[in-house]
N, C-alpha and C. Protein backbone atom coordinates (compact mmCIF):
# COMPACT_ATOMS: atom_id res chain seq x y z
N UNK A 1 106.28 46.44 91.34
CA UNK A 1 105.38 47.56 91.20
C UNK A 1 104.00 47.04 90.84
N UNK A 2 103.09 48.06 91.08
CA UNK A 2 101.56 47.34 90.80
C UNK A 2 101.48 47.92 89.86
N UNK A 3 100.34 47.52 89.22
CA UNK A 3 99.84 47.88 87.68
C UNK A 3 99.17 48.81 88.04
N UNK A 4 98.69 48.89 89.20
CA UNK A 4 98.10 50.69 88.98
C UNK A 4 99.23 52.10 88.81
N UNK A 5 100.39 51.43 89.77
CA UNK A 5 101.61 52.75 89.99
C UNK A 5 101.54 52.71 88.84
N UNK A 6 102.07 51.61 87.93
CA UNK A 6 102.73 51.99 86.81
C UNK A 6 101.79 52.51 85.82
N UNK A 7 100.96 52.18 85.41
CA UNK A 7 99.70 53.26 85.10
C UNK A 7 99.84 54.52 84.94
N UNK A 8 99.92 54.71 86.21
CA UNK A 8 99.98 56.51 86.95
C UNK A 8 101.09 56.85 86.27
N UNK A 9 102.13 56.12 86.21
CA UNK A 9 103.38 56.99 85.81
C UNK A 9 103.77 57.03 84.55
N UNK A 10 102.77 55.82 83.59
CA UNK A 10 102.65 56.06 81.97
C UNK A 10 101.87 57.04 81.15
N UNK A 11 100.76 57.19 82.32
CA UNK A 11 99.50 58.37 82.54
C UNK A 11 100.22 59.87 82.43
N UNK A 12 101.13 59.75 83.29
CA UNK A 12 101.56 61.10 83.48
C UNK A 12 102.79 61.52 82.80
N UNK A 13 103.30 60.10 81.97
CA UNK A 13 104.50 60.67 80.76
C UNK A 13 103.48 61.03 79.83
N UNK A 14 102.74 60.20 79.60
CA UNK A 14 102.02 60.72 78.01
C UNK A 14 101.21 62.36 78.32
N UNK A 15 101.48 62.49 79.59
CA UNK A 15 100.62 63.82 79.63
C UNK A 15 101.59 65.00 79.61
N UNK A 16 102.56 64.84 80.14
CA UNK A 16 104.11 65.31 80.15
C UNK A 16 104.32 65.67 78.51
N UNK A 17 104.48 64.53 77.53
CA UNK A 17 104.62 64.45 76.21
C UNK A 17 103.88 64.96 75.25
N UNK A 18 102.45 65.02 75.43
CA UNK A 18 101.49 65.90 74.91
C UNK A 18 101.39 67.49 75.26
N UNK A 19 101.87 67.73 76.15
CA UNK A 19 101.37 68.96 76.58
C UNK A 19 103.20 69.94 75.93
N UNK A 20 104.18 69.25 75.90
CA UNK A 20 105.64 69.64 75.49
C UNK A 20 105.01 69.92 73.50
N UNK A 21 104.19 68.83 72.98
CA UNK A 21 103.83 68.92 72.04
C UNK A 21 103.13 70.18 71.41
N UNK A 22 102.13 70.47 72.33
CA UNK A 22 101.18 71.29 71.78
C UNK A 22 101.82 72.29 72.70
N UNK A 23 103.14 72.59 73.22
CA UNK A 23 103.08 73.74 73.91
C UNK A 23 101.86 74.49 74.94
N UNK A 24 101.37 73.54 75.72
CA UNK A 24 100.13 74.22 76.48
C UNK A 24 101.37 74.57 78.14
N UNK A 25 100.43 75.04 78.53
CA UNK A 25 101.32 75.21 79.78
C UNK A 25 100.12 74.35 81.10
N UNK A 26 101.11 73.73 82.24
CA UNK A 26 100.27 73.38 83.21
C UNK A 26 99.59 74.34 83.98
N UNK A 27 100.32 75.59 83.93
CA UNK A 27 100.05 76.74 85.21
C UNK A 27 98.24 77.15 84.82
N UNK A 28 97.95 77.48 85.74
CA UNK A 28 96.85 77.85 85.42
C UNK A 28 96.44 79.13 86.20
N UNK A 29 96.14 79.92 85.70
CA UNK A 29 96.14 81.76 85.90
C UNK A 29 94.74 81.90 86.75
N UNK A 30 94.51 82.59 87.44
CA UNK A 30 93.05 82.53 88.41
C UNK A 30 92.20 83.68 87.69
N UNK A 31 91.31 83.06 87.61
CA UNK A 31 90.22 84.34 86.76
C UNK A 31 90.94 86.14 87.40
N UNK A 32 90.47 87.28 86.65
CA UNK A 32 90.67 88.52 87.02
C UNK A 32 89.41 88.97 88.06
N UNK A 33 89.89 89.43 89.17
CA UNK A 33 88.45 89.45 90.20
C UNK A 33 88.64 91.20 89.94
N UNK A 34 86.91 91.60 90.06
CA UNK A 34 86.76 92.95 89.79
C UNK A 34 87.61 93.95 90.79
N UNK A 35 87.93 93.82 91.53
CA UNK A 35 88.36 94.74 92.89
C UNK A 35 89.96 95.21 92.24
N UNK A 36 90.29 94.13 91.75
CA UNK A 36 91.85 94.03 91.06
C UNK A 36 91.90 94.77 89.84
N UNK A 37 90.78 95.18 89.26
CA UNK A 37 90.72 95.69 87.67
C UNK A 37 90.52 97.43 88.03
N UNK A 38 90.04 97.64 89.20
CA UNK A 38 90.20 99.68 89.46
C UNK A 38 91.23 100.04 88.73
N UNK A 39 90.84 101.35 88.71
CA UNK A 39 92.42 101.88 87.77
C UNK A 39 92.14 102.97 88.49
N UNK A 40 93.40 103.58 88.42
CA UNK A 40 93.69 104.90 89.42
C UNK A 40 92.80 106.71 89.47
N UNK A 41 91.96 106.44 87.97
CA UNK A 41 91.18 107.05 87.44
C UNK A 41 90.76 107.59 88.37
N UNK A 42 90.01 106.12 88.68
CA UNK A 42 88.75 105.98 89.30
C UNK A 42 88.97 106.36 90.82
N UNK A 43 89.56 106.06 91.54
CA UNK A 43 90.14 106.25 92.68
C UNK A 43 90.22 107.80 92.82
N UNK A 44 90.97 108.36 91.92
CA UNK A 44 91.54 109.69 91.87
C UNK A 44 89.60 110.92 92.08
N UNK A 45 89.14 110.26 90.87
CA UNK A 45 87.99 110.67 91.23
C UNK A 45 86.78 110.80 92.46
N UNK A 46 87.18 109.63 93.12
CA UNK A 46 86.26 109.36 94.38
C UNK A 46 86.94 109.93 95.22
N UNK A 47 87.96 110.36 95.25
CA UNK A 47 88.61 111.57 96.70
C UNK A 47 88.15 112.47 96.88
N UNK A 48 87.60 112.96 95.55
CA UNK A 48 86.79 114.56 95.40
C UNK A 48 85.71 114.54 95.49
N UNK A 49 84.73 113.84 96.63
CA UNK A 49 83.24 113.49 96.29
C UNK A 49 82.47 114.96 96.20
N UNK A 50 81.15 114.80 96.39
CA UNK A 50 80.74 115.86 95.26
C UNK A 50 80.01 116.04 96.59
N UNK A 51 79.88 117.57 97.17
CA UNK A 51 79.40 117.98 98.83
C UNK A 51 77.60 117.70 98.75
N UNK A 52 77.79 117.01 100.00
CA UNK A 52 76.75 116.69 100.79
C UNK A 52 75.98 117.77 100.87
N UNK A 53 73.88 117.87 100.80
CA UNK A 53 74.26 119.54 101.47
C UNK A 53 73.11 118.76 102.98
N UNK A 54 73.06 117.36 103.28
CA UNK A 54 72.47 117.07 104.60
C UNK A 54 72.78 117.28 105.61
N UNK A 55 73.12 118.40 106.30
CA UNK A 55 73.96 118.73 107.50
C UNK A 55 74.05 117.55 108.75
N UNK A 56 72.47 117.30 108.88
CA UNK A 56 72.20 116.10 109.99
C UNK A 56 73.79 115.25 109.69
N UNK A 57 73.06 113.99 108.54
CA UNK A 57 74.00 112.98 107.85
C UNK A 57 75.31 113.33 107.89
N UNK A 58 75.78 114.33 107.45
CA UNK A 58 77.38 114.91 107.50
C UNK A 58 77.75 114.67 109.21
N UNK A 59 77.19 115.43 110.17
CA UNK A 59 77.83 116.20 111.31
C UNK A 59 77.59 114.46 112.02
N UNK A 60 76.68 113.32 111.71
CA UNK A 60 76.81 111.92 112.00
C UNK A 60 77.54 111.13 111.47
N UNK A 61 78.07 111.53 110.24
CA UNK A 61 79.32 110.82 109.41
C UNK A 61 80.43 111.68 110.52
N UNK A 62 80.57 112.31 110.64
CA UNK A 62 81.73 113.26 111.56
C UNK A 62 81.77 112.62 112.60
N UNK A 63 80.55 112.55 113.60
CA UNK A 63 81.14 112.18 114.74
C UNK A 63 81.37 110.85 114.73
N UNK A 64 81.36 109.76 113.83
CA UNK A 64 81.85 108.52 113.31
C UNK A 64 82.98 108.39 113.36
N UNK A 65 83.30 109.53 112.11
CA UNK A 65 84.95 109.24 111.69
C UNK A 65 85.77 109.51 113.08
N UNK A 66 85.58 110.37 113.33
CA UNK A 66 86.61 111.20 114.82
C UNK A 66 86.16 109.62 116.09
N UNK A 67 85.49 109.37 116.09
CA UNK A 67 85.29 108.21 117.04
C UNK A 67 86.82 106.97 116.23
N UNK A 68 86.92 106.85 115.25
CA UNK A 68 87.26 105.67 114.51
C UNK A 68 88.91 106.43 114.71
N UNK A 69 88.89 107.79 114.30
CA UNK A 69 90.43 108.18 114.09
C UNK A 69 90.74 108.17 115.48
N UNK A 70 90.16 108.61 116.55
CA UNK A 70 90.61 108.48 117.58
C UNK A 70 90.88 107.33 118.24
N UNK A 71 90.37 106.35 117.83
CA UNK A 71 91.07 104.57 118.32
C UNK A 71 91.94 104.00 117.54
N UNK A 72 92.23 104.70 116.10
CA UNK A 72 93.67 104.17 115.17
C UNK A 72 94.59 104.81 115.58
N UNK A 73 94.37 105.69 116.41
CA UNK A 73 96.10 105.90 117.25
C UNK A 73 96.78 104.34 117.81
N UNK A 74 95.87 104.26 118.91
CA UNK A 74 95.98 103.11 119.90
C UNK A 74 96.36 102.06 118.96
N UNK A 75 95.48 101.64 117.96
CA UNK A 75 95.40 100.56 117.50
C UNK A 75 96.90 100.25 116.63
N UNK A 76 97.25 101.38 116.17
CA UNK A 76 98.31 101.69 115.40
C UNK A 76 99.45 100.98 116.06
N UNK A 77 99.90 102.01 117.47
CA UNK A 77 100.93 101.69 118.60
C UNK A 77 100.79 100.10 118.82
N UNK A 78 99.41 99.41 118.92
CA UNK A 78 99.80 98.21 119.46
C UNK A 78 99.92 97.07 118.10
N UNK A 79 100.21 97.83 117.17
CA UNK A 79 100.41 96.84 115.93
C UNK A 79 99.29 96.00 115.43
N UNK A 80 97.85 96.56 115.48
CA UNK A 80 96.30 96.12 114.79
C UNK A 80 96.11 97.02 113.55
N UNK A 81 97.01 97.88 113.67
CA UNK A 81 96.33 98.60 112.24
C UNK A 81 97.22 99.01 111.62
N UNK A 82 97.35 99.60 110.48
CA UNK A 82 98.44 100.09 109.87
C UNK A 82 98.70 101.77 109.24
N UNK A 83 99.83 101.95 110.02
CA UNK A 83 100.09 103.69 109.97
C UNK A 83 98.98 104.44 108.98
N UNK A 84 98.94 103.21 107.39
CA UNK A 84 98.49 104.02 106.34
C UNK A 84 96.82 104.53 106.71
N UNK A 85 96.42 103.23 107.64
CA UNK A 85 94.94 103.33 107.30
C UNK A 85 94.60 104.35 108.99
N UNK A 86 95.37 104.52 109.81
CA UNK A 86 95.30 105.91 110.77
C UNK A 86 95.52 107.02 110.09
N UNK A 87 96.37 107.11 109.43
CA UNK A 87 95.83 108.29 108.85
C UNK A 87 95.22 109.03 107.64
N UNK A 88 95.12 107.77 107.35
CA UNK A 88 93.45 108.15 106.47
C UNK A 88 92.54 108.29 107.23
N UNK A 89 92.35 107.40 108.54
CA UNK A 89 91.30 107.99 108.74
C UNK A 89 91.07 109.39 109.71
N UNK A 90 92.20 110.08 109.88
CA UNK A 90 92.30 111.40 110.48
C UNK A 90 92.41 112.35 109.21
N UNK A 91 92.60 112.06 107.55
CA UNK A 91 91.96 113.17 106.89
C UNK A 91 91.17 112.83 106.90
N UNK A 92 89.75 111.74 106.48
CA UNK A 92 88.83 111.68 106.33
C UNK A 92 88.00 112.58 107.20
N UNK A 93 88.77 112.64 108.84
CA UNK A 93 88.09 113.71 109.79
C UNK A 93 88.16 114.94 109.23
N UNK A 94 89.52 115.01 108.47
CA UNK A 94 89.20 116.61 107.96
C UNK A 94 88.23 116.94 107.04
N UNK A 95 88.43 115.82 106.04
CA UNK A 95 87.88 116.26 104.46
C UNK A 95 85.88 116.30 104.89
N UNK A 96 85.57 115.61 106.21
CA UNK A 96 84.12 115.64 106.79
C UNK A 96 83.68 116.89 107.01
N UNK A 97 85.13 117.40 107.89
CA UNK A 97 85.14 118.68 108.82
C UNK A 97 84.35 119.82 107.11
N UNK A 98 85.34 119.74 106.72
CA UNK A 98 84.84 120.60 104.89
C UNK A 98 83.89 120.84 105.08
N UNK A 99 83.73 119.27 104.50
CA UNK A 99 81.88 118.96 103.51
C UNK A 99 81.08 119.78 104.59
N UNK A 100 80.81 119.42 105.87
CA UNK A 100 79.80 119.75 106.40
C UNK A 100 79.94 121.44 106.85
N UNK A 101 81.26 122.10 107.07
CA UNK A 101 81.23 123.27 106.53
C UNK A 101 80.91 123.78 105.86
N UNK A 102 81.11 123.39 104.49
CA UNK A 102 80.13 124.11 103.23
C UNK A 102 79.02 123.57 103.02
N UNK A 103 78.31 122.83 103.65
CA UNK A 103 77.51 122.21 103.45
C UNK A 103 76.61 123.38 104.34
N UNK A 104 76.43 123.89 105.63
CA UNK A 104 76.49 124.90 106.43
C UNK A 104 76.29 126.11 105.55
N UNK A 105 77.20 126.51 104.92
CA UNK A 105 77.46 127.73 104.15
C UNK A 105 76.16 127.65 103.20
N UNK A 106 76.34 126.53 102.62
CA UNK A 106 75.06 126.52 101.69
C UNK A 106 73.79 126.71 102.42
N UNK A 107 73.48 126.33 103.44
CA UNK A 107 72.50 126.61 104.10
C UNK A 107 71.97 127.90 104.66
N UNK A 108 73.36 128.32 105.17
CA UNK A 108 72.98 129.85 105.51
C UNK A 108 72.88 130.60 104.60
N UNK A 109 73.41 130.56 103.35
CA UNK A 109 73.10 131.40 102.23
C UNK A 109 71.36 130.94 101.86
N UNK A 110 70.89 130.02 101.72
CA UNK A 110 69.46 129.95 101.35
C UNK A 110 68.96 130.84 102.08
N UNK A 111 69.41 130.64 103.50
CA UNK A 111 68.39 130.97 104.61
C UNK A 111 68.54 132.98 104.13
N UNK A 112 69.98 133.45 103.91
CA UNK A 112 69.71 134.55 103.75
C UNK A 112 69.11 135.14 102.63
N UNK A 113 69.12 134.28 101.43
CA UNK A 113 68.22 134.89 100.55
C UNK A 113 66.87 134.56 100.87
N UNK A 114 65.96 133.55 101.76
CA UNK A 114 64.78 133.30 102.03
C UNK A 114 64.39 134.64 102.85
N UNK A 115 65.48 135.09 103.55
CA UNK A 115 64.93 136.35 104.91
C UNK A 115 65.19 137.24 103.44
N UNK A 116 65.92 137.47 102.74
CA UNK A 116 65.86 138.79 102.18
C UNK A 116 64.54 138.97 101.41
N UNK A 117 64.27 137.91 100.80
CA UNK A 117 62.94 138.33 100.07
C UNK A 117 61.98 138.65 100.71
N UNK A 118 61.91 138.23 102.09
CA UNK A 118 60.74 138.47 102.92
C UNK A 118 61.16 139.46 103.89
N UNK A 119 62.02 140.30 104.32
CA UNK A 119 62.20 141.76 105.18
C UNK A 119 63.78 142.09 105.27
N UNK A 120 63.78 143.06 105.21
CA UNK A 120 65.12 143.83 105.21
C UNK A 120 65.35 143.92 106.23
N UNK A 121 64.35 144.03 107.66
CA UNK A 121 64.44 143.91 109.44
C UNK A 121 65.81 143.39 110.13
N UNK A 122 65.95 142.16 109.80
CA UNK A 122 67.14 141.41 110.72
C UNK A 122 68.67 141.10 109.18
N UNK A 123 68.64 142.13 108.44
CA UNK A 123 69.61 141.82 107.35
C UNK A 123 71.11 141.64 108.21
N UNK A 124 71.25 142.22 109.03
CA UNK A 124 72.39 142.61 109.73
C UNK A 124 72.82 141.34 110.54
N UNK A 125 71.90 140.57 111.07
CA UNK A 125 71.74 139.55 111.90
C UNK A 125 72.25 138.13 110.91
N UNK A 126 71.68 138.13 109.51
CA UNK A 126 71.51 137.34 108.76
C UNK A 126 73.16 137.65 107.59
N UNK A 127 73.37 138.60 107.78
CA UNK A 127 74.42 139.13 107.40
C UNK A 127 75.80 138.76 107.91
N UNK A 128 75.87 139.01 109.24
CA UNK A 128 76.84 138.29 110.26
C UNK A 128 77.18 136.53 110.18
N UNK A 129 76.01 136.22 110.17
CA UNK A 129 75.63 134.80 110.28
C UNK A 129 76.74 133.77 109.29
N UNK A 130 76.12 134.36 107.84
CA UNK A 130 76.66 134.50 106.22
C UNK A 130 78.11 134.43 106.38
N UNK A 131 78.75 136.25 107.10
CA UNK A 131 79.96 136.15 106.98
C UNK A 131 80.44 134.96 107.79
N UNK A 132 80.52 134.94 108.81
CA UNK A 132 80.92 133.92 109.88
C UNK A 132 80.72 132.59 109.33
N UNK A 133 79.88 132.01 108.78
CA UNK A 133 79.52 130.80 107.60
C UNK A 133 81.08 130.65 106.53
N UNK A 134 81.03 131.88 106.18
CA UNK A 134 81.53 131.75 105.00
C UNK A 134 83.65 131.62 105.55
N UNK A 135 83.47 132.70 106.65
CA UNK A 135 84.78 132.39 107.18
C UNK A 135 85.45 131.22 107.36
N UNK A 136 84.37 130.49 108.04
CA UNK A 136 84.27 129.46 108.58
C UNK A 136 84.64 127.68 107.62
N UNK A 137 84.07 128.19 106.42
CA UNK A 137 84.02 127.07 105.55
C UNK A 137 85.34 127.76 104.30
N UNK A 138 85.85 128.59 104.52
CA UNK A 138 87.05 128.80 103.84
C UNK A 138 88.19 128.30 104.99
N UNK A 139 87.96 128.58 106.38
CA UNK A 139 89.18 128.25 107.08
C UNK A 139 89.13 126.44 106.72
N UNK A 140 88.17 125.65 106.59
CA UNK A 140 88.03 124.31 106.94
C UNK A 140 88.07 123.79 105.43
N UNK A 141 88.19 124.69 104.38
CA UNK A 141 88.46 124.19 103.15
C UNK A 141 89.82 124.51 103.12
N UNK A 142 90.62 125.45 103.75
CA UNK A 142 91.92 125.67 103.57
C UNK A 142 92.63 124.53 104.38
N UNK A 143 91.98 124.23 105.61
CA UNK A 143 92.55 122.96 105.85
C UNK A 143 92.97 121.64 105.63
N UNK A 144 91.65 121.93 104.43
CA UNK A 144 91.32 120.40 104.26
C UNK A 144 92.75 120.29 103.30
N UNK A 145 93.19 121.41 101.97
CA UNK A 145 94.00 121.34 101.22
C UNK A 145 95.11 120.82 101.83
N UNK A 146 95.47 121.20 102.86
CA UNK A 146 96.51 121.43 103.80
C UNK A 146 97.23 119.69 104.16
N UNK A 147 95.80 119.47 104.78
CA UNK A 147 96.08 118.00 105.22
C UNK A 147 96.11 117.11 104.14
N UNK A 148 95.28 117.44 102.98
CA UNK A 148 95.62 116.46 101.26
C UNK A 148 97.04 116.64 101.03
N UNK A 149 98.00 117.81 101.30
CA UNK A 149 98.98 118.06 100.86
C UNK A 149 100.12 117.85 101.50
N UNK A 150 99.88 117.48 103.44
CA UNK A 150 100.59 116.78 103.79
C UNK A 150 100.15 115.19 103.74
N UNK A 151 99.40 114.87 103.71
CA UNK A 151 99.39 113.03 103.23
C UNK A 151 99.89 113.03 101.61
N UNK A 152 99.76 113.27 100.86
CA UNK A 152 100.66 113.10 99.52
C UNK A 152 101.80 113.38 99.79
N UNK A 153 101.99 114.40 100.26
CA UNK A 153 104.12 114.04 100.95
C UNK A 153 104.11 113.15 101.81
N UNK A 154 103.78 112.81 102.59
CA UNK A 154 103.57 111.15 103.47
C UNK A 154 103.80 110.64 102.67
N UNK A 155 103.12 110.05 101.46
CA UNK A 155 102.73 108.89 100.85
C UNK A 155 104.04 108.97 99.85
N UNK A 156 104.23 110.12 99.18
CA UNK A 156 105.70 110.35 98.53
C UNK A 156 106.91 109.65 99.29
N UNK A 157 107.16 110.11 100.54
CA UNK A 157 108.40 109.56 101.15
C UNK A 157 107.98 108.24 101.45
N UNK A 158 106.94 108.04 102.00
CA UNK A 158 106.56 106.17 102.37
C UNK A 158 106.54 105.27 100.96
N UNK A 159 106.18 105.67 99.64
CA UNK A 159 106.74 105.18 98.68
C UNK A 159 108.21 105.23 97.95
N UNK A 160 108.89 106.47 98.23
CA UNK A 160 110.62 106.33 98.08
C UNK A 160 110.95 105.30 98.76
N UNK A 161 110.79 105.36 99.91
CA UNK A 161 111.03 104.62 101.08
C UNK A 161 111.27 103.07 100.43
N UNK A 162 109.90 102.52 99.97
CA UNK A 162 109.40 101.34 99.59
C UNK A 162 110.49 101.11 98.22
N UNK A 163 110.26 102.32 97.47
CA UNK A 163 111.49 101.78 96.61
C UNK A 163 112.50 101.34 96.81
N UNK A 164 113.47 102.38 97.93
CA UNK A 164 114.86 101.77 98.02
C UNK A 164 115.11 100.77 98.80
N UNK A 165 113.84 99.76 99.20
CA UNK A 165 113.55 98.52 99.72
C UNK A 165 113.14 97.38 98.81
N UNK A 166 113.26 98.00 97.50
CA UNK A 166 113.01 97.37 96.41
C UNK A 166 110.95 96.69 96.49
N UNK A 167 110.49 96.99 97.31
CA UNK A 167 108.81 96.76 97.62
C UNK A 167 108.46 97.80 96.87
N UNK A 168 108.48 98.43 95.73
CA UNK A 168 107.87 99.39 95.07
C UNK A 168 108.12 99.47 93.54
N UNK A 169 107.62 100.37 92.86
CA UNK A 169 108.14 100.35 91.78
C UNK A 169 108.05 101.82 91.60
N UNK A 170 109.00 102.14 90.67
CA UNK A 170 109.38 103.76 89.93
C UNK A 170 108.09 104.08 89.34
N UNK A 171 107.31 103.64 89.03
CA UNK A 171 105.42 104.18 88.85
C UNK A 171 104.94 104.66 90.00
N UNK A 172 104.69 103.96 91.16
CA UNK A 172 104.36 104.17 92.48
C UNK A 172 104.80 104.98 92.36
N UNK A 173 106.43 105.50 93.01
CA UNK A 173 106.77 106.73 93.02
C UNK A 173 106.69 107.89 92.57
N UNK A 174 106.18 107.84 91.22
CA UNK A 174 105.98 109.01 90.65
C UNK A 174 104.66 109.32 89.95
N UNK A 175 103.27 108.49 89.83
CA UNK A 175 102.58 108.56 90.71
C UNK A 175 102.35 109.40 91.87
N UNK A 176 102.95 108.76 93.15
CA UNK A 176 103.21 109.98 94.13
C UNK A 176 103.44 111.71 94.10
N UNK A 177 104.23 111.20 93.34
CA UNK A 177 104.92 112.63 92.85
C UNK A 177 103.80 113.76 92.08
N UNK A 178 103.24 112.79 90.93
CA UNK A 178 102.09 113.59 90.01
C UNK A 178 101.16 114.12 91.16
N UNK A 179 100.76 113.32 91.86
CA UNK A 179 99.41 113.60 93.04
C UNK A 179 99.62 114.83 94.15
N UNK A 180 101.19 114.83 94.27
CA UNK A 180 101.75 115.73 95.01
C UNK A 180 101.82 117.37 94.02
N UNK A 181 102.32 117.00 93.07
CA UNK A 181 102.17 118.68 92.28
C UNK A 181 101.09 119.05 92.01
N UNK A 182 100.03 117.57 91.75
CA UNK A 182 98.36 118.48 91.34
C UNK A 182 98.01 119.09 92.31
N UNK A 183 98.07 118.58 93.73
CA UNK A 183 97.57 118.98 95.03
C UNK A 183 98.48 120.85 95.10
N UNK A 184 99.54 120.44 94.56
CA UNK A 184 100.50 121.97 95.35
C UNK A 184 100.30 122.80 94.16
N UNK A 185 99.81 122.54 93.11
CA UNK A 185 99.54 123.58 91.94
C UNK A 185 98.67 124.38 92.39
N UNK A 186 98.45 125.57 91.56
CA UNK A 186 97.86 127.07 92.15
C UNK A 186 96.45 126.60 91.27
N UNK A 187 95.32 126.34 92.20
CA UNK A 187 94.07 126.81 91.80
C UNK A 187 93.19 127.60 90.85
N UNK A 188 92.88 127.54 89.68
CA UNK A 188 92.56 128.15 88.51
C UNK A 188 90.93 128.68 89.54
């Protein structure tokens, strides 16, 4: 043997022997990276963003998303994307469809209190407008619930699922579950 091997291998008992001593461990843990530290809080909060009232910006975020949901079909079938993230991005088409609905609503309501202060002439015109606004952004808010409330049952059974594959844990699942009754609870 050369005097360097053996070196190396007296090197690495005494390091063996010291470290059994002081109880240190070799492993070494990788710093905490921020992306990993979210907590579900936070998440939970950013689903509910707070409405747009830029109609332009909205109805160009729209025809975005619907461009994007409409190629995660394809992409899905040929195994590039994954079920979860198609259909997110087909609510995201809905939860757009909303915003820029009420976003709309808000608009036509300015517009009808701007005409009311200034002539009672076309109230009827401005009136119609309003209702039809308002129809309009209740049918596309009732939707939107609709489609939150079928992706949380998605995500419920795709996490059972994961459990009895042992890829999950009984948090996940119920979790699921919490997100699913807030969504199906009756509206105060």
């Amino acid at each position: 043997m050369s005097r360097f091997a053996l070196f190396g291998i007296l090197t690495l008992i005494a390091t063996v022997l010291n470290a059994q001593e002081s109880d240190e461990s070799f492993e070494i843990e990788p710093p905490l990276l921020p992306q990993n530290l979210k907590n579900d809080s936070a998440q939970e909060k950013s689903v509910v963003p707070t409405p747009v009232l830029d109609v332009a910006k909205l109805e160009k975020d729209l025809e975005r998303a619907q461009r994007s949901a409409a190629g995660a079909e394809r992409l899905y079938k040929m195994g590039a994307l994954a079920k979860v993230e198609a259909e997110s991005r087909a609510l995201r088409v809905v939860r757009l469809q909303s915003d820029l609905e009420s976003a709309r609503l808000a608009r036509a309501k300015e517009e009808a209190l701007a005409q009311q202060t200034q002539t009672n002439t076309n109230a009827t015109i401005t009136e119609s407008d309003l209702a039809r606004a308002i129809q309009v952004a209740h049918a596309a808010a009732a939707k939107r619930e609709q489609a939150e409330v079928e992706a949380a049952e998605i995500n419920l059974h795709r996490q059972e699922k994961l459990l009895a594959l042992g890829s999950a844990h009984k948090s996940d699942v119920a979790r699921a579950e919490q997100k699913l009754a807030e969504l199906k609870a009756p509206k105060n």
